[in-house]
Structures are given as C-alpha cells and as structure tokens.
N, C-alpha and C. Protein backbone atom coordinates (compact mmCIF):
# COMPACT_ATOMS: atom_id res chain seq x y z
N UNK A 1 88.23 66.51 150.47
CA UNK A 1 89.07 65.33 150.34
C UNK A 1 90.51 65.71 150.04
N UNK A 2 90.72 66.43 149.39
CA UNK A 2 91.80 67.29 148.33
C UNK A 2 92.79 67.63 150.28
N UNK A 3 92.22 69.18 150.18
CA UNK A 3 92.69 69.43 151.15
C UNK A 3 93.20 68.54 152.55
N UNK A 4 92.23 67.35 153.24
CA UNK A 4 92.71 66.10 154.02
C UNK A 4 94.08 65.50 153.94
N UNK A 5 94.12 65.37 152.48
CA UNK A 5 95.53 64.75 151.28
C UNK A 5 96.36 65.57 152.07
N UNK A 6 96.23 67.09 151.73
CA UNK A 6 97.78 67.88 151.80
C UNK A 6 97.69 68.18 153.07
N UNK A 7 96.40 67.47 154.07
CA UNK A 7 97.02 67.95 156.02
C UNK A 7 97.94 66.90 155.96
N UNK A 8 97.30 65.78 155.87
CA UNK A 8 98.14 64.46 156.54
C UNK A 8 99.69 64.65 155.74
N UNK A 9 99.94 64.99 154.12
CA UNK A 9 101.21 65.45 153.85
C UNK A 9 101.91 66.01 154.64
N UNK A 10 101.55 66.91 155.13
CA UNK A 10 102.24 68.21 156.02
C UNK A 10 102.29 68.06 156.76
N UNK A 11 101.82 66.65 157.82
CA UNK A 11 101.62 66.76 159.03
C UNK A 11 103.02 65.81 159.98
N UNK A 12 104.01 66.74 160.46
CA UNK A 12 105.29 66.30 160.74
C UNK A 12 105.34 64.97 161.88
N UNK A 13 104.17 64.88 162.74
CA UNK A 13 103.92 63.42 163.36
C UNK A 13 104.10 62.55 162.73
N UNK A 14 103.00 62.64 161.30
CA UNK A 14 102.71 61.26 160.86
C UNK A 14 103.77 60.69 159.99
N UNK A 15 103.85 58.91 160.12
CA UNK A 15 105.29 58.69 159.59
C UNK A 15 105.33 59.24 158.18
N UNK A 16 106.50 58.32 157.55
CA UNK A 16 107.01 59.57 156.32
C UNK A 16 106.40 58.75 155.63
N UNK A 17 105.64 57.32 155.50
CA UNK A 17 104.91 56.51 154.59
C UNK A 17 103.70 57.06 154.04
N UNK A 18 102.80 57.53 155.51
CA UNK A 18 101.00 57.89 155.38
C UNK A 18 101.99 59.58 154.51
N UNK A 19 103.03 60.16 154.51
CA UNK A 19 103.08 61.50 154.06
C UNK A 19 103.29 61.21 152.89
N UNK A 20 104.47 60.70 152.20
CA UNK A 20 104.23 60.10 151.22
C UNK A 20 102.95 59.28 150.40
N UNK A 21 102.30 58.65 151.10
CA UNK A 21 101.14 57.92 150.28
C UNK A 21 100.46 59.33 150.31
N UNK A 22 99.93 60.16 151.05
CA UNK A 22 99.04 61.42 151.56
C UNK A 22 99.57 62.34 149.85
N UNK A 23 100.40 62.23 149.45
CA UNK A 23 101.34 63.24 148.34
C UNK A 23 100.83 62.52 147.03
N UNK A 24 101.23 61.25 147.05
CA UNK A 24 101.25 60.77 145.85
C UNK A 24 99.54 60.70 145.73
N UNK A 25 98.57 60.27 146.54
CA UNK A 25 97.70 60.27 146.60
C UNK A 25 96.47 61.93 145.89
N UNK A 26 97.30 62.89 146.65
CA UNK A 26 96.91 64.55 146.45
C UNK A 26 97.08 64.54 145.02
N UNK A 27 98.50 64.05 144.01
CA UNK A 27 98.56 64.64 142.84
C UNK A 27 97.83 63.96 141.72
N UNK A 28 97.47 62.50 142.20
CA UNK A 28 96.34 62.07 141.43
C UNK A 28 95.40 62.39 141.34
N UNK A 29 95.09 62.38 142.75
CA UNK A 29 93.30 63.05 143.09
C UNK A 29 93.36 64.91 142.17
N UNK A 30 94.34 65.64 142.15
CA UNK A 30 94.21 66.42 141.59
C UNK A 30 94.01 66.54 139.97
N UNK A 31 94.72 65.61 139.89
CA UNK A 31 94.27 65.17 138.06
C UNK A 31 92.80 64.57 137.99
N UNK A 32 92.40 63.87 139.05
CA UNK A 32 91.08 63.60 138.48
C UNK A 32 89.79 64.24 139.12
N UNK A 33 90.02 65.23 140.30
CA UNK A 33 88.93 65.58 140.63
C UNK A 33 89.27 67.29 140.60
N UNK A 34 89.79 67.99 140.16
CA UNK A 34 90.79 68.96 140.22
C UNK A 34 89.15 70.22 139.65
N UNK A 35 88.76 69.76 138.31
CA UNK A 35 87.31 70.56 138.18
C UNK A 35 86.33 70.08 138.54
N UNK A 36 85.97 69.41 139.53
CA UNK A 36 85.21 69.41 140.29
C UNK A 36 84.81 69.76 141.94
N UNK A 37 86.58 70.33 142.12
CA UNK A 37 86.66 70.80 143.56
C UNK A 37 86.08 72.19 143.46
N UNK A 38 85.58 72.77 144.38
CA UNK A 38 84.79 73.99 144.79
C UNK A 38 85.63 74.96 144.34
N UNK A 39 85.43 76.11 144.47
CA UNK A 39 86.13 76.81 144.10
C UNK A 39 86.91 77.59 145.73
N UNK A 40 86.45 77.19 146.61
CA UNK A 40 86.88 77.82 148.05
C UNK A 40 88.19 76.53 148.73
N UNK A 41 87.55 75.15 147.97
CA UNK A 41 89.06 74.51 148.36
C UNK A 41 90.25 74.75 147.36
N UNK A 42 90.27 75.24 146.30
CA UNK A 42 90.71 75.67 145.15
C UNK A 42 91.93 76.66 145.81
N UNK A 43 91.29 77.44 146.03
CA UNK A 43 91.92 78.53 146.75
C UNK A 43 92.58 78.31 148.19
N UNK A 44 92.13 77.69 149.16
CA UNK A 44 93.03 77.18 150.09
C UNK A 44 94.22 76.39 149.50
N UNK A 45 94.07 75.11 148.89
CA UNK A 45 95.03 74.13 147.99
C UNK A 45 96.09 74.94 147.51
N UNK A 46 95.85 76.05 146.50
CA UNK A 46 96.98 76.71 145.63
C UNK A 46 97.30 77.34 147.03
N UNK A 47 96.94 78.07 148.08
CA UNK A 47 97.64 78.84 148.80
C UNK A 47 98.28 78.16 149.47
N UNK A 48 98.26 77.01 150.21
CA UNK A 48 98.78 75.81 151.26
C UNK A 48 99.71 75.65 150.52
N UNK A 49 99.89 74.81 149.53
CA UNK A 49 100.59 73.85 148.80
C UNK A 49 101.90 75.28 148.58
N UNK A 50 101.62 76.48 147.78
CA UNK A 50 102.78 77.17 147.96
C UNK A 50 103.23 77.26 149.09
N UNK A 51 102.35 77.82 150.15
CA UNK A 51 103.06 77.94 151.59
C UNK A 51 103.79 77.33 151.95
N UNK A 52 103.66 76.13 151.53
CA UNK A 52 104.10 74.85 152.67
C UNK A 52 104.99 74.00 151.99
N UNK A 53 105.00 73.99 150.52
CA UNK A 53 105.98 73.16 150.27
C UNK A 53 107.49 73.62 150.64
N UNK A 54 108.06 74.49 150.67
CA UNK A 54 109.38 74.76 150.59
C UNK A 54 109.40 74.27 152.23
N UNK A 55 108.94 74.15 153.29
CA UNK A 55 109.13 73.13 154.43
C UNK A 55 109.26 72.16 154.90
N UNK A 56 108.63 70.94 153.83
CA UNK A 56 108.73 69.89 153.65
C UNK A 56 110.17 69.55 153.58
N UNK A 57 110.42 68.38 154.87
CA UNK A 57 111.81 68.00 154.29
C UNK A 57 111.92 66.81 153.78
N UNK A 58 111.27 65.84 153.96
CA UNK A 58 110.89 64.65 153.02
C UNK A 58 111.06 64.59 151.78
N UNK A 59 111.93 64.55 151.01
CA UNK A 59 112.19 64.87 149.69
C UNK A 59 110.87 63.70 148.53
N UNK A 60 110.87 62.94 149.36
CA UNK A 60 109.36 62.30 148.25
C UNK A 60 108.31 62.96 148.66
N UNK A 61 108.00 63.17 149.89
CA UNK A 61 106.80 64.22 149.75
C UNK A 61 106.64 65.47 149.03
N UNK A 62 107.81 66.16 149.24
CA UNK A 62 107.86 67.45 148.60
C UNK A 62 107.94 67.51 146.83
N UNK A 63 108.55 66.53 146.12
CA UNK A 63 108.31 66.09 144.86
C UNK A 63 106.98 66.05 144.70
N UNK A 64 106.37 65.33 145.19
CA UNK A 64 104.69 64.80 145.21
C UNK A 64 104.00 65.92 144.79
N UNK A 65 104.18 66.96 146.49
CA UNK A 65 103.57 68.03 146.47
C UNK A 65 103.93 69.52 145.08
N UNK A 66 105.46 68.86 145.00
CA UNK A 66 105.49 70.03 143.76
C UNK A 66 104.79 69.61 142.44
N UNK A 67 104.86 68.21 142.27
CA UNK A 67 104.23 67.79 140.61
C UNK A 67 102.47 68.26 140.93
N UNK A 68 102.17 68.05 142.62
CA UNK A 68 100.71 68.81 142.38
C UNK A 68 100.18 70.17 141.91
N UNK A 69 101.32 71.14 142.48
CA UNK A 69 101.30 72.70 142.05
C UNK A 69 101.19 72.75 140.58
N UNK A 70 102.20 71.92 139.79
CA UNK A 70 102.19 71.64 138.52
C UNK A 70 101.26 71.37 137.76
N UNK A 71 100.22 70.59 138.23
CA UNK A 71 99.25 69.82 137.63
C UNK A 71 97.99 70.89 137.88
N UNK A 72 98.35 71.64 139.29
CA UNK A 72 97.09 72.60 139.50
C UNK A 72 97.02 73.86 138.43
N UNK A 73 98.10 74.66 138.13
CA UNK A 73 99.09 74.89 137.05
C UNK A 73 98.70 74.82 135.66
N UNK A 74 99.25 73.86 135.40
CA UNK A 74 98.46 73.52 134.07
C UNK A 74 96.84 73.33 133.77
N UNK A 75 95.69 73.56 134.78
CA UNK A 75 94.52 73.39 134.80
C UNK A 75 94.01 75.09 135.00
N UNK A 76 94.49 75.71 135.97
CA UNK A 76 94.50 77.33 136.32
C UNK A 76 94.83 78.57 136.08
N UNK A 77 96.65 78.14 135.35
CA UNK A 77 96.67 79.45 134.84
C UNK A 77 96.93 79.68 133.51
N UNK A 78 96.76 81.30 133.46
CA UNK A 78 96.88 81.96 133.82
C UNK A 78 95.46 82.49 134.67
N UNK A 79 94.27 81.90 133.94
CA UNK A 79 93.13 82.53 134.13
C UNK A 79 92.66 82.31 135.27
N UNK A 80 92.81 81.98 136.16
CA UNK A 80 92.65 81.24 137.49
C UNK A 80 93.21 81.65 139.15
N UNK A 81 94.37 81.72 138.23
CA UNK A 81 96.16 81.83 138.96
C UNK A 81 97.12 82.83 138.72
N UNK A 82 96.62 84.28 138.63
CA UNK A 82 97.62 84.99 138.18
C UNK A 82 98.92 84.81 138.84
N UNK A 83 98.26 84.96 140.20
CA UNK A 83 99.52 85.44 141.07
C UNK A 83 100.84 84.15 141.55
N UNK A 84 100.74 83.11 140.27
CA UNK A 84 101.49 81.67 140.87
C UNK A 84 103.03 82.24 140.62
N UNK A 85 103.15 83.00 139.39
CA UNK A 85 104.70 83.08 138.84
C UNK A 85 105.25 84.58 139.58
N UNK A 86 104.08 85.37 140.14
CA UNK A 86 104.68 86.50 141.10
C UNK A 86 104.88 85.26 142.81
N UNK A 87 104.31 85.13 143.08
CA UNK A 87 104.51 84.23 144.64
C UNK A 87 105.48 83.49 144.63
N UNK A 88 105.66 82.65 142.99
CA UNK A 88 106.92 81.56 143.44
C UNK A 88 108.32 82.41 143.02
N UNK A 89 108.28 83.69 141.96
CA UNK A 89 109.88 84.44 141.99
C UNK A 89 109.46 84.78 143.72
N UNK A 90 108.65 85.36 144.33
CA UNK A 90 109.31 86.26 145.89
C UNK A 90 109.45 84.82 147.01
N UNK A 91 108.95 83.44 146.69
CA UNK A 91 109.33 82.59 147.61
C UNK A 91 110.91 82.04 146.73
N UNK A 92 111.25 81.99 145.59
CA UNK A 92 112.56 81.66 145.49
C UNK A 92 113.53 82.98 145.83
N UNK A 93 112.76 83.97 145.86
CA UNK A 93 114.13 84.99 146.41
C UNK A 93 113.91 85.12 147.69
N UNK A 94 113.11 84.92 149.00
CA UNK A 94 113.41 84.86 150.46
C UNK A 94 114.44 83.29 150.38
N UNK A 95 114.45 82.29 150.12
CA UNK A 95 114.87 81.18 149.88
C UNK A 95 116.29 81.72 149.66
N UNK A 96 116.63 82.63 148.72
CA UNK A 96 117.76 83.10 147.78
C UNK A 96 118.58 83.69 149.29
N UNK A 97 117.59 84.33 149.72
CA UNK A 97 118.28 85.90 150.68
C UNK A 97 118.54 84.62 152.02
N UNK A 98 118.20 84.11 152.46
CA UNK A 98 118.10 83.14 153.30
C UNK A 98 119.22 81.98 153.64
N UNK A 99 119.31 82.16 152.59
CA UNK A 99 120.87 80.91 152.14
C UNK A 99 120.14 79.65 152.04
N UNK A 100 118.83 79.24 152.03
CA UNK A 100 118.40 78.12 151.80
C UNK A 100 118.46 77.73 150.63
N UNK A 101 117.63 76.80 150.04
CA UNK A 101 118.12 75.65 149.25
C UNK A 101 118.62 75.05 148.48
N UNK A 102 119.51 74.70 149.77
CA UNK A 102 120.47 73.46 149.51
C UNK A 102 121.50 73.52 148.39
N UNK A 103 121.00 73.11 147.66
CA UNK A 103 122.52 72.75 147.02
C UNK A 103 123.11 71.17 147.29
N UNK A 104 123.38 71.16 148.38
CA UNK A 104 123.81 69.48 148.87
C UNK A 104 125.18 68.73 147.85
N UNK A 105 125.40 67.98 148.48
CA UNK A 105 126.35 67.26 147.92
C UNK A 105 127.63 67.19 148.33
C-alpha cells in the first residue's frame, strides 16, 4: 500500500493533486502502519523516498515526501537505518557539486 502512495507521488503524468494527495496520504499511512509494513517494503520505501525525493519538483509533494523520511527516521534509526545520515551528507554534496538547490528568490 505504502509503496503504491510513493509510485503515484512520483509519478510525473499524474496531475499535481492525485501527487499531492498520493504524499500527504504516504506520511500518514507511515505513522500508522509504518510497524507493520514488512520488512522488504521497508527497505524499498527508505531507498525510493531518498532516491527520489530531491527530483520532485512539486514543492507540496516533496515536503510531504520529506516529513515521510522524517517520520520513517524517527521509527528506524539508528538501529534500522544506519546508512540515512551517510546517504543524505553524499546526496547534499552531489546537489552541492551540481549547483542545485536552488536557493530561489
């Protein structure tokens, strides 16, 4: 179910409403079904959700999807999740080397 949430998020066809509802939808469902998901969607979820958020350009989706990492986060690590705070310093430094994000304004 979990995983469904973060296709239709990610999925650049569908309008930005079903991606948005698809987000806000993922970070609830992760608060309430979060120990009861398998442990093999567990592991896809944390790997997707890093992968993929910094692509998202939908800025409410990508909020969504980051308060989910958060919430997965606070349920996983450290004991779970070593590797969340090594993956997200080397995805903020390709980001860094890259000249991406943003800034804006």
């Amino acid at each position: 179910y979990l995983s469904c949430l973060l296709q239709v998020a990610l999925e650049a066809e569908s309008g930005g409403g079903a991606r948005e509802l698809a987000g806000i939808t993922l970070k609830h469902g992760i608060s309430k079904l979060w120990r009861d998901t398998s442990a093999e969607e567990k592991v896809h979820l944390r790997s997707q959700l890093l992968d993929q958020v910094g692509g998202v350009v939908a800025d409410g989706v990508a909020v969504h999807l980051s308060l989910g990492i958060g919430r997965i986060a606070r349920y996983d690590f450290p004991e779970e999740w070593q590797e969340l705070f090594p993956l997200l310093l080397q995805k903020l430094g390709a980001q860094g080397s890259s000249g991406g994000g943003g800034g804006g304004g």
